[in-house]
PDB file of N, CA and C in Angstrom:
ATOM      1  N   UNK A   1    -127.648  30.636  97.792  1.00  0.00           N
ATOM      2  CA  UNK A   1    -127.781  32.023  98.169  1.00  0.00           C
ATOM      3  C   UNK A   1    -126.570  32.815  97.698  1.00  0.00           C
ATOM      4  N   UNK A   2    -125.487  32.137  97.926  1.00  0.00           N
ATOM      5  CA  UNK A   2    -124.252  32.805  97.622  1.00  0.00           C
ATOM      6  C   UNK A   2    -124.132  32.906  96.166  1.00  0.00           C
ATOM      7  N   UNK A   3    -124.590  31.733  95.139  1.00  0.00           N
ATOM      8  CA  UNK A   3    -124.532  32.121  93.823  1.00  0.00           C
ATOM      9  C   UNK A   3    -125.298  33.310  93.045  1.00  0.00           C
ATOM     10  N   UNK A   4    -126.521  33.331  93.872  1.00  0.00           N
ATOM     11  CA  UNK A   4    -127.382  34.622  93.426  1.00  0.00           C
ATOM     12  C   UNK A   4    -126.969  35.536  93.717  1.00  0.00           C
ATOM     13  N   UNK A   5    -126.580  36.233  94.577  1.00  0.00           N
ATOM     14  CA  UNK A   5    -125.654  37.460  94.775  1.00  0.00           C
ATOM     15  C   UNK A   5    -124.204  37.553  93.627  1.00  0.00           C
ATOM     16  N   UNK A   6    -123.488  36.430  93.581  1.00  0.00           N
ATOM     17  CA  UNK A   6    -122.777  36.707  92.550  1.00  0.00           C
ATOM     18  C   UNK A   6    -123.214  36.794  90.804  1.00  0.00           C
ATOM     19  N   UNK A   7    -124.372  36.251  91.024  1.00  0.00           N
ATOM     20  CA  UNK A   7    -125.321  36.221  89.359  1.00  0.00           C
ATOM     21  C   UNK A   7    -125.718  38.044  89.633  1.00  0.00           C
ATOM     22  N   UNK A   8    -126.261  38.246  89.978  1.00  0.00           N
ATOM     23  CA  UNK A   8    -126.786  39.768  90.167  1.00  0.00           C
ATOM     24  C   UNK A   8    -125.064  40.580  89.678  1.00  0.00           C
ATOM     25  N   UNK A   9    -124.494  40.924  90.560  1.00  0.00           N
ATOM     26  CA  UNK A   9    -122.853  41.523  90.212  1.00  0.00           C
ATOM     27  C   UNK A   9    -122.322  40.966  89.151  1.00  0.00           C
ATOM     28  N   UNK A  10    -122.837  39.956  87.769  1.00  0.00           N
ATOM     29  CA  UNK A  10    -121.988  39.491  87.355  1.00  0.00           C
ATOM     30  C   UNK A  10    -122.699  40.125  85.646  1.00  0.00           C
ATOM     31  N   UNK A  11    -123.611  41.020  86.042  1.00  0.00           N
ATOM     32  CA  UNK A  11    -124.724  41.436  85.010  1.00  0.00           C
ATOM     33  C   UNK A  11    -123.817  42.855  83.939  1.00  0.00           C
ATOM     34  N   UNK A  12    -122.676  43.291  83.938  1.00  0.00           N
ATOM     35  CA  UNK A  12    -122.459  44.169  83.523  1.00  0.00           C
ATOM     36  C   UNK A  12    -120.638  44.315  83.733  1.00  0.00           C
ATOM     37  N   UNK A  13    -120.097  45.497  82.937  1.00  0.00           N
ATOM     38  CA  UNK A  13    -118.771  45.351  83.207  1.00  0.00           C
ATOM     39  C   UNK A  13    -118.548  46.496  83.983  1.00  0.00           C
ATOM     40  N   UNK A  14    -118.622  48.043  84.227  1.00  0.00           N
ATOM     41  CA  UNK A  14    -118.377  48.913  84.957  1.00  0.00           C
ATOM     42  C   UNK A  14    -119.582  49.079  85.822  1.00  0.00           C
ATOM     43  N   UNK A  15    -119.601  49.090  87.353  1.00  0.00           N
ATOM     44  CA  UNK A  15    -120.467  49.639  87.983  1.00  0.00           C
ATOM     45  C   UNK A  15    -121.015  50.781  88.227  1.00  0.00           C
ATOM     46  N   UNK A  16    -122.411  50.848  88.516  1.00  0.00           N
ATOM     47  CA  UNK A  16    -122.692  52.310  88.128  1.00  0.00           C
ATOM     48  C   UNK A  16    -122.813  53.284  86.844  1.00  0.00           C
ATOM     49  N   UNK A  17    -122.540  52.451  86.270  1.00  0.00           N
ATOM     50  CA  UNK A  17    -121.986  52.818  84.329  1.00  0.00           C
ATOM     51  C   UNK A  17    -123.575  52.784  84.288  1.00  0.00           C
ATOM     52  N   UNK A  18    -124.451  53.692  83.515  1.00  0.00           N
ATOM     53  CA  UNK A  18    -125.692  53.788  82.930  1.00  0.00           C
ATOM     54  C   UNK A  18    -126.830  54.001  83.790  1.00  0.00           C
ATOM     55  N   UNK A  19    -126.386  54.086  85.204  1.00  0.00           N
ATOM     56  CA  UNK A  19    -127.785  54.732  86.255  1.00  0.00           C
ATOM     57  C   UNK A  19    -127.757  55.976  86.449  1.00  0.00           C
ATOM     58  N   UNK A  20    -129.180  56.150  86.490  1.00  0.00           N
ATOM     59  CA  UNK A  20    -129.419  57.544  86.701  1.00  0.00           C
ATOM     60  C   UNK A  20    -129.670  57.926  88.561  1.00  0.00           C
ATOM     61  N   UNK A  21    -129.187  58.354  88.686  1.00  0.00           N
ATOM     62  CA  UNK A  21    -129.077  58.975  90.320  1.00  0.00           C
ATOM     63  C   UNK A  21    -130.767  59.096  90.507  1.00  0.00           C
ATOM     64  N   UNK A  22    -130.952  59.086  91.920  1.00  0.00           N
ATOM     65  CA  UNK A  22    -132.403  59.735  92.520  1.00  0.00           C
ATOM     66  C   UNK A  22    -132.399  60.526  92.370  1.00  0.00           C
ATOM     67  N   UNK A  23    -133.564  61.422  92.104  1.00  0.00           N
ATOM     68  CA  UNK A  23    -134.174  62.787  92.209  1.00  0.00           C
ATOM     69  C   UNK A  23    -133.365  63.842  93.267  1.00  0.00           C
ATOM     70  N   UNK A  24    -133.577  63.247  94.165  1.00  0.00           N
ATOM     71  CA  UNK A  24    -133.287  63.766  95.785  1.00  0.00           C
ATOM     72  C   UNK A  24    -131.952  63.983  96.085  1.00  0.00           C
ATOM     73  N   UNK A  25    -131.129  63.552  95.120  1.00  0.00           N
ATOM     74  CA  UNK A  25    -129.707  63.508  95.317  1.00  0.00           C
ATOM     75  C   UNK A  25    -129.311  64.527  94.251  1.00  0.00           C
ATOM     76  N   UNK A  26    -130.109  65.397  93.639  1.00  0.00           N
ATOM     77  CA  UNK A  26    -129.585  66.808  93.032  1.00  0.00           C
ATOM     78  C   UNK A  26    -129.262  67.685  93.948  1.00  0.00           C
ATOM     79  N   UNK A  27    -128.132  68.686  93.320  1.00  0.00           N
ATOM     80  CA  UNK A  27    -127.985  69.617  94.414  1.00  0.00           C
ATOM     81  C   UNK A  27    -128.842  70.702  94.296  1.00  0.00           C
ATOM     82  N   UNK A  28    -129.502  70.532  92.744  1.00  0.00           N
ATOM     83  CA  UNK A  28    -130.371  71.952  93.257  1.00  0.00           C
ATOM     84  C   UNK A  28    -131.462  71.196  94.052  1.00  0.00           C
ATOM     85  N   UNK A  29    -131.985  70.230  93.621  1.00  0.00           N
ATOM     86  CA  UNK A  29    -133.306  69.632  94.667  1.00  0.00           C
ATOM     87  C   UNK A  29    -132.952  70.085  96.121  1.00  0.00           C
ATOM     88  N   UNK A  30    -131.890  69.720  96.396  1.00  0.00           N
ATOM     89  CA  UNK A  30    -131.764  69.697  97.868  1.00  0.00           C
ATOM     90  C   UNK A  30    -131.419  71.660  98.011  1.00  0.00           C
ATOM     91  N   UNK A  31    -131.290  72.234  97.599  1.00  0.00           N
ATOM     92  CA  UNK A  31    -131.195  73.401  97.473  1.00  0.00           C
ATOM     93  C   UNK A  31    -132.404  74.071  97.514  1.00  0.00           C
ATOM     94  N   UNK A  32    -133.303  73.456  96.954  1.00  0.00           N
ATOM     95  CA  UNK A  32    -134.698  73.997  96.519  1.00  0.00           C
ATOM     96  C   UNK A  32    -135.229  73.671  97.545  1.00  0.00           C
ATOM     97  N   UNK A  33    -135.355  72.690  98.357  1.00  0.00           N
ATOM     98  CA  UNK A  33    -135.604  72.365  99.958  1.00  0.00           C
ATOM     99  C   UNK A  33    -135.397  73.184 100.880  1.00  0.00           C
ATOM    100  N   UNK A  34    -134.570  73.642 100.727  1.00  0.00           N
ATOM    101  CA  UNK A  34    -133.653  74.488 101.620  1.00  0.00           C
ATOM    102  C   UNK A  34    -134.359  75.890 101.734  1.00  0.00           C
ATOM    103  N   UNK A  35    -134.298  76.246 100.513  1.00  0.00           N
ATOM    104  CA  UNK A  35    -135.493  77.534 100.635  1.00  0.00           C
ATOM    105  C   UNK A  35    -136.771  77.847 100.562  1.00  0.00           C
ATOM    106  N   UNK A  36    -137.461  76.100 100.770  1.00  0.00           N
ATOM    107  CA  UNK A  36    -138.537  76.012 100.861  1.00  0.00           C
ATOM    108  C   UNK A  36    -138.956  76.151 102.526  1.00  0.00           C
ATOM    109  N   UNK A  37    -137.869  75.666 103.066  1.00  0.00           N
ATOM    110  CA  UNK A  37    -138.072  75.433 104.237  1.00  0.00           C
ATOM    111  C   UNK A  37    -138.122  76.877 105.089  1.00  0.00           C
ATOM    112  N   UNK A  38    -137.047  77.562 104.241  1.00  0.00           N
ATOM    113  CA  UNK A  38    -136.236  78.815 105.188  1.00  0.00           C
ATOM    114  C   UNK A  38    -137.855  79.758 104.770  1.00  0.00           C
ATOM    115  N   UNK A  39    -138.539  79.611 103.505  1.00  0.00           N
ATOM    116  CA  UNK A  39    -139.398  80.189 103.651  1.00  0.00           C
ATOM    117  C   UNK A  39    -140.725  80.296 104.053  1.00  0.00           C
ATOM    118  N   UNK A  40    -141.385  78.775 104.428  1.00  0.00           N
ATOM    119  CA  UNK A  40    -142.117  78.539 104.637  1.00  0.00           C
ATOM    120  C   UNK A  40    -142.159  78.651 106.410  1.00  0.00           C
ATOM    121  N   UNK A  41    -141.157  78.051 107.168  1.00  0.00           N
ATOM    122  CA  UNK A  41    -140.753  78.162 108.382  1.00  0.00           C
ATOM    123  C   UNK A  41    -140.228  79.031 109.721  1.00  0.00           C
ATOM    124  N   UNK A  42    -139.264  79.119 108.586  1.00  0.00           N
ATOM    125  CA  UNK A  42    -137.699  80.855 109.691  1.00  0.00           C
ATOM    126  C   UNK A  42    -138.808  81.784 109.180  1.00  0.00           C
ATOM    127  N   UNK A  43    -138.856  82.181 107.881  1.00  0.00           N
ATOM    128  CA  UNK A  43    -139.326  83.824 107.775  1.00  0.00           C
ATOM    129  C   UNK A  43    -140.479  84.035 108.178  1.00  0.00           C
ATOM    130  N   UNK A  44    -141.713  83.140 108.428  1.00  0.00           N
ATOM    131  CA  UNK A  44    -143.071  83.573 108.908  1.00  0.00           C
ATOM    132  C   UNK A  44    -142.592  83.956 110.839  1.00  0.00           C
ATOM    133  N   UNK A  45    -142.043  82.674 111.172  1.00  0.00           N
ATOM    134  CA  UNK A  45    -141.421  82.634 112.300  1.00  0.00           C
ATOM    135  C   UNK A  45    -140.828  84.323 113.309  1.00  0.00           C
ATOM    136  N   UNK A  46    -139.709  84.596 112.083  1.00  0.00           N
ATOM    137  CA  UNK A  46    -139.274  85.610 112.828  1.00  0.00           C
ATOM    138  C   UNK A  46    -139.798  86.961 112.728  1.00  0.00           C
ATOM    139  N   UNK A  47    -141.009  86.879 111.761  1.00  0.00           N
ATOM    140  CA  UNK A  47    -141.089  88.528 111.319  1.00  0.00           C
ATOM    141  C   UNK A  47    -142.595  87.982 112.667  1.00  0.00           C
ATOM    142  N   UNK A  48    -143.360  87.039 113.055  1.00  0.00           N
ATOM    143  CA  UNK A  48    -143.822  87.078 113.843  1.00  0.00           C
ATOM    144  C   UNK A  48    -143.085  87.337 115.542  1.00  0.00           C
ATOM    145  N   UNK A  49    -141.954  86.977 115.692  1.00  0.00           N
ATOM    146  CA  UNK A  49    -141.456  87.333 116.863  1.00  0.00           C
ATOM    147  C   UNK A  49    -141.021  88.830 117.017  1.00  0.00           C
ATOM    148  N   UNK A  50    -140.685  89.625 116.027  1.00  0.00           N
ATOM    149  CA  UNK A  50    -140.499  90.785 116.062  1.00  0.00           C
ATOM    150  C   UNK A  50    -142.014  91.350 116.366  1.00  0.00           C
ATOM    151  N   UNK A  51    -142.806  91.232 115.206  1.00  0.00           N
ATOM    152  CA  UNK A  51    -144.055  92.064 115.683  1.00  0.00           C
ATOM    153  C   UNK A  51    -144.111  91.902 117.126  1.00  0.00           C
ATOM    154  N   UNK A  52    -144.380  90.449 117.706  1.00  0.00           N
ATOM    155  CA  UNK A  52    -144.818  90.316 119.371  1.00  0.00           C
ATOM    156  C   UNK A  52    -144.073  91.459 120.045  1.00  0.00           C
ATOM    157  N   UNK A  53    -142.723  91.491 119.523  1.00  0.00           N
ATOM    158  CA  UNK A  53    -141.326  92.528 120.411  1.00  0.00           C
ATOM    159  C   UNK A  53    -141.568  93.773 120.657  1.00  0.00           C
ATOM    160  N   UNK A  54    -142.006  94.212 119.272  1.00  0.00           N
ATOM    161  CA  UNK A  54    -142.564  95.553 118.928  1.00  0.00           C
ATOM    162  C   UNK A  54    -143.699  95.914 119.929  1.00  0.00           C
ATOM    163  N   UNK A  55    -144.557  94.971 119.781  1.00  0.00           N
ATOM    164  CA  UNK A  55    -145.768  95.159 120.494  1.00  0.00           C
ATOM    165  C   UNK A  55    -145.569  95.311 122.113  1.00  0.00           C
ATOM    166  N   UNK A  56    -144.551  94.670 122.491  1.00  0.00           N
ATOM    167  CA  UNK A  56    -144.355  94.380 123.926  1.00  0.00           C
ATOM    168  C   UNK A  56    -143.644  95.669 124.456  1.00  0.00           C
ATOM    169  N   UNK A  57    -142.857  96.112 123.622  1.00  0.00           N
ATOM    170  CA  UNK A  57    -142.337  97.544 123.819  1.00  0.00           C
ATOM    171  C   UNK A  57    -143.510  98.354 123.449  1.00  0.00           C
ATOM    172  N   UNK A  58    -144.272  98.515 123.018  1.00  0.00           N
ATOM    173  CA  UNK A  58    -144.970  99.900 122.898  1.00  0.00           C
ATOM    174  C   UNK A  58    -145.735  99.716 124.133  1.00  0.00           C
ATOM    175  N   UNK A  59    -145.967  98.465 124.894  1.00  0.00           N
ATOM    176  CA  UNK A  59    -147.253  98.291 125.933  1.00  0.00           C
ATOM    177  C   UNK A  59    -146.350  99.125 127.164  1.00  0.00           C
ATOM    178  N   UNK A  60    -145.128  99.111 126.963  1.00  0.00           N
ATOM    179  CA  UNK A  60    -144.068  99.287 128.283  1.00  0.00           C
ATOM    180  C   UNK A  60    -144.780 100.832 129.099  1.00  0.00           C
ATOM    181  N   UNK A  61    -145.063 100.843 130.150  1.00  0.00           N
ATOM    182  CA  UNK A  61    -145.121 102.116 130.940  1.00  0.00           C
ATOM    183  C   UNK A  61    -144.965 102.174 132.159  1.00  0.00           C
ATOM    184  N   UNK A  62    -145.333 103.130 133.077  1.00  0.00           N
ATOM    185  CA  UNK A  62    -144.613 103.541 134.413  1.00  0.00           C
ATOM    186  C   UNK A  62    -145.734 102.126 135.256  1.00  0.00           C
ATOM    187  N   UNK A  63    -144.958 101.219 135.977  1.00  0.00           N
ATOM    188  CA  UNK A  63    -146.006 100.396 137.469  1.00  0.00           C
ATOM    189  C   UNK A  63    -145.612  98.815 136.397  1.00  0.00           C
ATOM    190  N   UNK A  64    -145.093  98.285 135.569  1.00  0.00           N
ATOM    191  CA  UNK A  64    -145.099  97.537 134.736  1.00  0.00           C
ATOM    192  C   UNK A  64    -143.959  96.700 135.072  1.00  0.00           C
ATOM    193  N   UNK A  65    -144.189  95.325 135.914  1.00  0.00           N
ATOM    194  CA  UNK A  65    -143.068  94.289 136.437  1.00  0.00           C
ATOM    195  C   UNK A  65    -142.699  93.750 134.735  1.00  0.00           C
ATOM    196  N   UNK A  66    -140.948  93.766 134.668  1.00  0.00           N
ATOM    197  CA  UNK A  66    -140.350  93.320 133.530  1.00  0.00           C
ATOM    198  C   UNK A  66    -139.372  92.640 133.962  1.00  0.00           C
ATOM    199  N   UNK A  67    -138.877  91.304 133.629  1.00  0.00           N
ATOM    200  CA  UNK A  67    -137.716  90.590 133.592  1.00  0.00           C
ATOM    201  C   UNK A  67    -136.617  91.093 132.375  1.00  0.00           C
ATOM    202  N   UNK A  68    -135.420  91.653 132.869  1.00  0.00           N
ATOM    203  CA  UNK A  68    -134.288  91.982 132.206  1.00  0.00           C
ATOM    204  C   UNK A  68    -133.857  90.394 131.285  1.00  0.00           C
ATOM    205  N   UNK A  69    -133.057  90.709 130.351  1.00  0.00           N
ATOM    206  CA  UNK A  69    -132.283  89.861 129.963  1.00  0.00           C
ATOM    207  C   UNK A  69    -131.044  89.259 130.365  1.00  0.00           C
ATOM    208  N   UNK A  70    -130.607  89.855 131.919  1.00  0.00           N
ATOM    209  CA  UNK A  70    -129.678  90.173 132.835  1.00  0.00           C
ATOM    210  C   UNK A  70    -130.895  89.010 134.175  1.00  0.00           C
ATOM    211  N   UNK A  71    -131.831  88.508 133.833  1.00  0.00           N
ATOM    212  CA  UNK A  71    -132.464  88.190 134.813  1.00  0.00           C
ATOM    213  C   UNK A  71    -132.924  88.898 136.122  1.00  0.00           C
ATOM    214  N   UNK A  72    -132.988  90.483 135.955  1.00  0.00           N
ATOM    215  CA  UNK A  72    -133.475  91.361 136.928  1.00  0.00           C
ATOM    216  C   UNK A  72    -134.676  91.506 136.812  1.00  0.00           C
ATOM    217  N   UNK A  73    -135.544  91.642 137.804  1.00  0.00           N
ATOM    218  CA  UNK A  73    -136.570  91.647 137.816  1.00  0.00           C
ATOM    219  C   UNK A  73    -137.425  92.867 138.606  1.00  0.00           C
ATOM    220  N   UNK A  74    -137.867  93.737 138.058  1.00  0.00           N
ATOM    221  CA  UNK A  74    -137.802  95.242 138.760  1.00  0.00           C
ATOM    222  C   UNK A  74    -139.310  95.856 137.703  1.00  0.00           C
ATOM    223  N   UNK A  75    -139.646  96.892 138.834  1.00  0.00           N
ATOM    224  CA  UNK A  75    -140.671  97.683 138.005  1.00  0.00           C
ATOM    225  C   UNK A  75    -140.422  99.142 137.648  1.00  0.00           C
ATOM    226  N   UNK A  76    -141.119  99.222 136.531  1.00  0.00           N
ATOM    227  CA  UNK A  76    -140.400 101.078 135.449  1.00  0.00           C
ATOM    228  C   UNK A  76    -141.348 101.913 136.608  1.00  0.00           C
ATOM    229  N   UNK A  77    -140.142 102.338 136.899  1.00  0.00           N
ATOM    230  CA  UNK A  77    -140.278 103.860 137.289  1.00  0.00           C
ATOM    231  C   UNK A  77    -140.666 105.262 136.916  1.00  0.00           C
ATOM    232  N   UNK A  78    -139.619 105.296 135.568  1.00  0.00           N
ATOM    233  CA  UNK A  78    -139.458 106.475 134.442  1.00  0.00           C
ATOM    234  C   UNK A  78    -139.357 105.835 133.486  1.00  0.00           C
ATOM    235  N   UNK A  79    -139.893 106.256 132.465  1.00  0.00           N
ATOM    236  CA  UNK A  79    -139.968 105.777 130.988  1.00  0.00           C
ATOM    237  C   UNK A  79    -140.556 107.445 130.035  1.00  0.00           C
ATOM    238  N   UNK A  80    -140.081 107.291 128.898  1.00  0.00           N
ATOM    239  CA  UNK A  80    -140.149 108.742 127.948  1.00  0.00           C
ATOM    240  C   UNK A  80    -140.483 107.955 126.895  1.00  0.00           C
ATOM    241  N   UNK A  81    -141.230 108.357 126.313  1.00  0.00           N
ATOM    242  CA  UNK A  81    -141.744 108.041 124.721  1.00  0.00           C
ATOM    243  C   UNK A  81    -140.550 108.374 124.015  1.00  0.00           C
ATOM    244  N   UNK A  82    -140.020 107.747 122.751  1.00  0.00           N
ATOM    245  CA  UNK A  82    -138.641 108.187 121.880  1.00  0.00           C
ATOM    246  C   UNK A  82    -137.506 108.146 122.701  1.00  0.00           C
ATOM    247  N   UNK A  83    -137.325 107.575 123.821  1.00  0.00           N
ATOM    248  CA  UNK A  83    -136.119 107.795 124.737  1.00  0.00           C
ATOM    249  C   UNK A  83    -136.016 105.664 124.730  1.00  0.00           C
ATOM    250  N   UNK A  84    -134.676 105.688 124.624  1.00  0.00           N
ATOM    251  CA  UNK A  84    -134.055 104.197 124.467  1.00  0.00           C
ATOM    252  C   UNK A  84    -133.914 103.640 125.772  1.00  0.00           C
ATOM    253  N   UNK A  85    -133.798 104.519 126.797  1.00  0.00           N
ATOM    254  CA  UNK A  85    -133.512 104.096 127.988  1.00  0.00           C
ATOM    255  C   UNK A  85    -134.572 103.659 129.001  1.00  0.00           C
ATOM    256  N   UNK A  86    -134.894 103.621 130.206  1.00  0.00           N
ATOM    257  CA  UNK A  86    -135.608 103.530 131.260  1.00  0.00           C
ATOM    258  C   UNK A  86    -135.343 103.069 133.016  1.00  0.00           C
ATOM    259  N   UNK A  87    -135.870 103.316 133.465  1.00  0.00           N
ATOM    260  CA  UNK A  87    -135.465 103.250 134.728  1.00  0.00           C
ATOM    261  C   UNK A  87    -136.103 102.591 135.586  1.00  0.00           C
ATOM    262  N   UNK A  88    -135.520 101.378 136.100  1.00  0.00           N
ATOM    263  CA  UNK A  88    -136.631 100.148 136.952  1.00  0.00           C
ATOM    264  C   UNK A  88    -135.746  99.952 138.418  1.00  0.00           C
ATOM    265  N   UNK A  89    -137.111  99.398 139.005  1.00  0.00           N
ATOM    266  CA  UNK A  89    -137.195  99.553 140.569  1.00  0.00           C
ATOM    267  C   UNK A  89    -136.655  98.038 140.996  1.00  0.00           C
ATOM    268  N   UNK A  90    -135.687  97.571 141.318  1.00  0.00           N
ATOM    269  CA  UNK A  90    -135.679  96.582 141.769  1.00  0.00           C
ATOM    270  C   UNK A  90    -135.137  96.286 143.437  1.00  0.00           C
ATOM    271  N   UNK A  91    -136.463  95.815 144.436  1.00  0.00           N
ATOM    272  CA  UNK A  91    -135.970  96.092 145.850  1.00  0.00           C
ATOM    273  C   UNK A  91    -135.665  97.785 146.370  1.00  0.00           C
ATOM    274  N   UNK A  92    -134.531  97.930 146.765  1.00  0.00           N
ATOM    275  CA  UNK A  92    -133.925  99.296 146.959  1.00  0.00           C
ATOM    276  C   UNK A  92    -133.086  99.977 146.341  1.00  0.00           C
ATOM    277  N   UNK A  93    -132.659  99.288 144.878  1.00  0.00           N
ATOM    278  CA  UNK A  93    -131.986  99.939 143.660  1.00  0.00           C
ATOM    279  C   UNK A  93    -132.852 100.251 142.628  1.00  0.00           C
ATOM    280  N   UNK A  94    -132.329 101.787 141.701  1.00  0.00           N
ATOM    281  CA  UNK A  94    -132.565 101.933 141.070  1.00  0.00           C
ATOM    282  C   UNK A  94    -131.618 101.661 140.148  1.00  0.00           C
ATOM    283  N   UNK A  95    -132.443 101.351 138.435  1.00  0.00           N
ATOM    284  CA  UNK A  95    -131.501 100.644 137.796  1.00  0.00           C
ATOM    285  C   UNK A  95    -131.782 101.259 136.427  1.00  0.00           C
ATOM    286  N   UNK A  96    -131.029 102.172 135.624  1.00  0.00           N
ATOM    287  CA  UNK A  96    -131.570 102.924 134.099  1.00  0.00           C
ATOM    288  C   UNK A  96    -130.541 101.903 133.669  1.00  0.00           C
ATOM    289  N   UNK A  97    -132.178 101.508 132.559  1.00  0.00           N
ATOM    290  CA  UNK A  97    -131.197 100.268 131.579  1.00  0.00           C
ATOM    291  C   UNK A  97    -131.993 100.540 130.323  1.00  0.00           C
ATOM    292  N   UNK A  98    -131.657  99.812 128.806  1.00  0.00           N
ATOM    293  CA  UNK A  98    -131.731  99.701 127.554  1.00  0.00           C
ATOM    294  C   UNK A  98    -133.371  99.273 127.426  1.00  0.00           C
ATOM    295  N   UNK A  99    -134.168  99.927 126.533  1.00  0.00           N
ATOM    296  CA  UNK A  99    -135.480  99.043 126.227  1.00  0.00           C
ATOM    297  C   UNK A  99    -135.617  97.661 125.803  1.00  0.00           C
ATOM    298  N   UNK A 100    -133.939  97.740 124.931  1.00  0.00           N
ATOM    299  CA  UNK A 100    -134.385  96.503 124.063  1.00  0.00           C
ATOM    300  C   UNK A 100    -133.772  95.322 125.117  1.00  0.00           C
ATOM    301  N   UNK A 101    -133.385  95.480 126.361  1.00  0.00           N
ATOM    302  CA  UNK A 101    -132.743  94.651 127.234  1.00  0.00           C
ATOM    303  C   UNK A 101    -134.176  94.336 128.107  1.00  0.00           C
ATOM    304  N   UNK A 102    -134.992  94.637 127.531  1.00  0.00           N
ATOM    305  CA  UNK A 102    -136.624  94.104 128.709  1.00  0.00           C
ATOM    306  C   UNK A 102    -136.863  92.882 127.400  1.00  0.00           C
ATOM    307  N   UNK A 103    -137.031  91.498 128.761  1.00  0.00           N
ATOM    308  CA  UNK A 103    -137.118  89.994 127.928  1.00  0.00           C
ATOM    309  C   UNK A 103    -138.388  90.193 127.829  1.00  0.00           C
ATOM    310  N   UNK A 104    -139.079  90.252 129.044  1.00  0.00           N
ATOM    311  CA  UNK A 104    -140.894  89.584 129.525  1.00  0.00           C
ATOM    312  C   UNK A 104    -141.677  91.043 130.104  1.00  0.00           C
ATOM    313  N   UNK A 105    -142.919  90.717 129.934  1.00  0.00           N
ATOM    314  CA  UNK A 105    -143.360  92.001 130.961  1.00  0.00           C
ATOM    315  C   UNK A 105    -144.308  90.712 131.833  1.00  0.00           C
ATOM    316  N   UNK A 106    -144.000  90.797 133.104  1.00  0.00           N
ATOM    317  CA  UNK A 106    -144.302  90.439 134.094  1.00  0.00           C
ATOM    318  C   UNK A 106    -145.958  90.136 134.523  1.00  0.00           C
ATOM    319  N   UNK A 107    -145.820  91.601 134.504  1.00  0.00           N
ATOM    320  CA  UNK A 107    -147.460  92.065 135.109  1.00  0.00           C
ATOM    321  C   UNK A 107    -147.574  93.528 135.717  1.00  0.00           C
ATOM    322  N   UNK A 108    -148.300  93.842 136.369  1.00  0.00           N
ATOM    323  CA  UNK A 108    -148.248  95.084 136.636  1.00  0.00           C
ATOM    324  C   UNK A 108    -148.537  95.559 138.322  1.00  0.00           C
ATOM    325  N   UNK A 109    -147.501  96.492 138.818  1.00  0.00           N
ATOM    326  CA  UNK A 109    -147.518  96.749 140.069  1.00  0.00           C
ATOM    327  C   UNK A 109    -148.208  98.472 140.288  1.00  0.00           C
ATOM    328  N   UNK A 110    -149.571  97.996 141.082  1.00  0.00           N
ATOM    329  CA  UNK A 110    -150.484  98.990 140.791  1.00  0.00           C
ATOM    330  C   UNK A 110    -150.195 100.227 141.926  1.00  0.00           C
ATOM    331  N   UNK A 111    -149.574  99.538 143.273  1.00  0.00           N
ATOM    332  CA  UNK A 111    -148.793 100.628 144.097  1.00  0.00           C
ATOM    333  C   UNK A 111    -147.636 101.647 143.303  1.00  0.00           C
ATOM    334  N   UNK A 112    -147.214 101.287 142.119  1.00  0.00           N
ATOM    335  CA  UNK A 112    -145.754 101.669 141.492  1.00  0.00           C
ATOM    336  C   UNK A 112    -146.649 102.685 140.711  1.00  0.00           C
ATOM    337  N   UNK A 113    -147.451 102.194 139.881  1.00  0.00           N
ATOM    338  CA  UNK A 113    -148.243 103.327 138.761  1.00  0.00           C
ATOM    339  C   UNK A 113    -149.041 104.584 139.622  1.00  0.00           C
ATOM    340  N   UNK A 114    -149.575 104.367 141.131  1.00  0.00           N
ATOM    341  CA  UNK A 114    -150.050 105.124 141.342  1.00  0.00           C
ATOM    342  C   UNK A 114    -149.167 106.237 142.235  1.00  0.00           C
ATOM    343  N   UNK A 115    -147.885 105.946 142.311  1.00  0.00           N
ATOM    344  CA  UNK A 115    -147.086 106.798 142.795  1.00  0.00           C
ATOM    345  C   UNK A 115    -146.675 107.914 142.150  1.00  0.00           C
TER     346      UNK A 115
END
């Protein structure tokens, strides 16, 4: 056993001298991976999480339970079309905070809308 291992190593004078590398071990290959991935994967990915975002903000209106990104959990009070801000009910505070700071919309509180 031990002689065959040294018959194999004993086949040539510099190692590595005359092989050609794997495919897979190019840097553009592995490069070309890379933006196969980022495109096939991340970019469908995130331009779908934005639309959902988009969408979730335009649904936003007055009676509408939303979880903050602050983990508050309160229903819109006041809300303005073109206005960045809004104003949610949580318990016995009122709270004017950022649109883009609403994570979830909850559900909807039908005592709140009809006030």
């Amino acid at each position: 056993m031990l002689s065959a291992l040294f018959a194999q190593d004993a086949g040539g004078g510099a190692v590595g001298q005359g092989q050609v590398p794997p495919f897979w071990a190019n840097p553009m290959f592995l490069l070309a991976m890379i933006v196969l991935f980022w495109v096939v994967v991340i970019l469908p990915m995130s331009r779908r999480q934005k639309k959902e975002q988009s969408q979730m903000m335009a649904s936003l209106k007055r009676g509408t339970k939303v979880l903050t990104a602050s983990g508050i959990v309160g229903t819109i009070v006041t809300i303005k079309d073109g206005d960045d801000e809004l104003v949610i009910r949580s318990e016995d505070a009122r709270i004017r905070i950022k649109r883009s700071t609403v994570q979830m919309v909850i559900g909807t509180d039908e005592a709140e809308a009809n006030k």
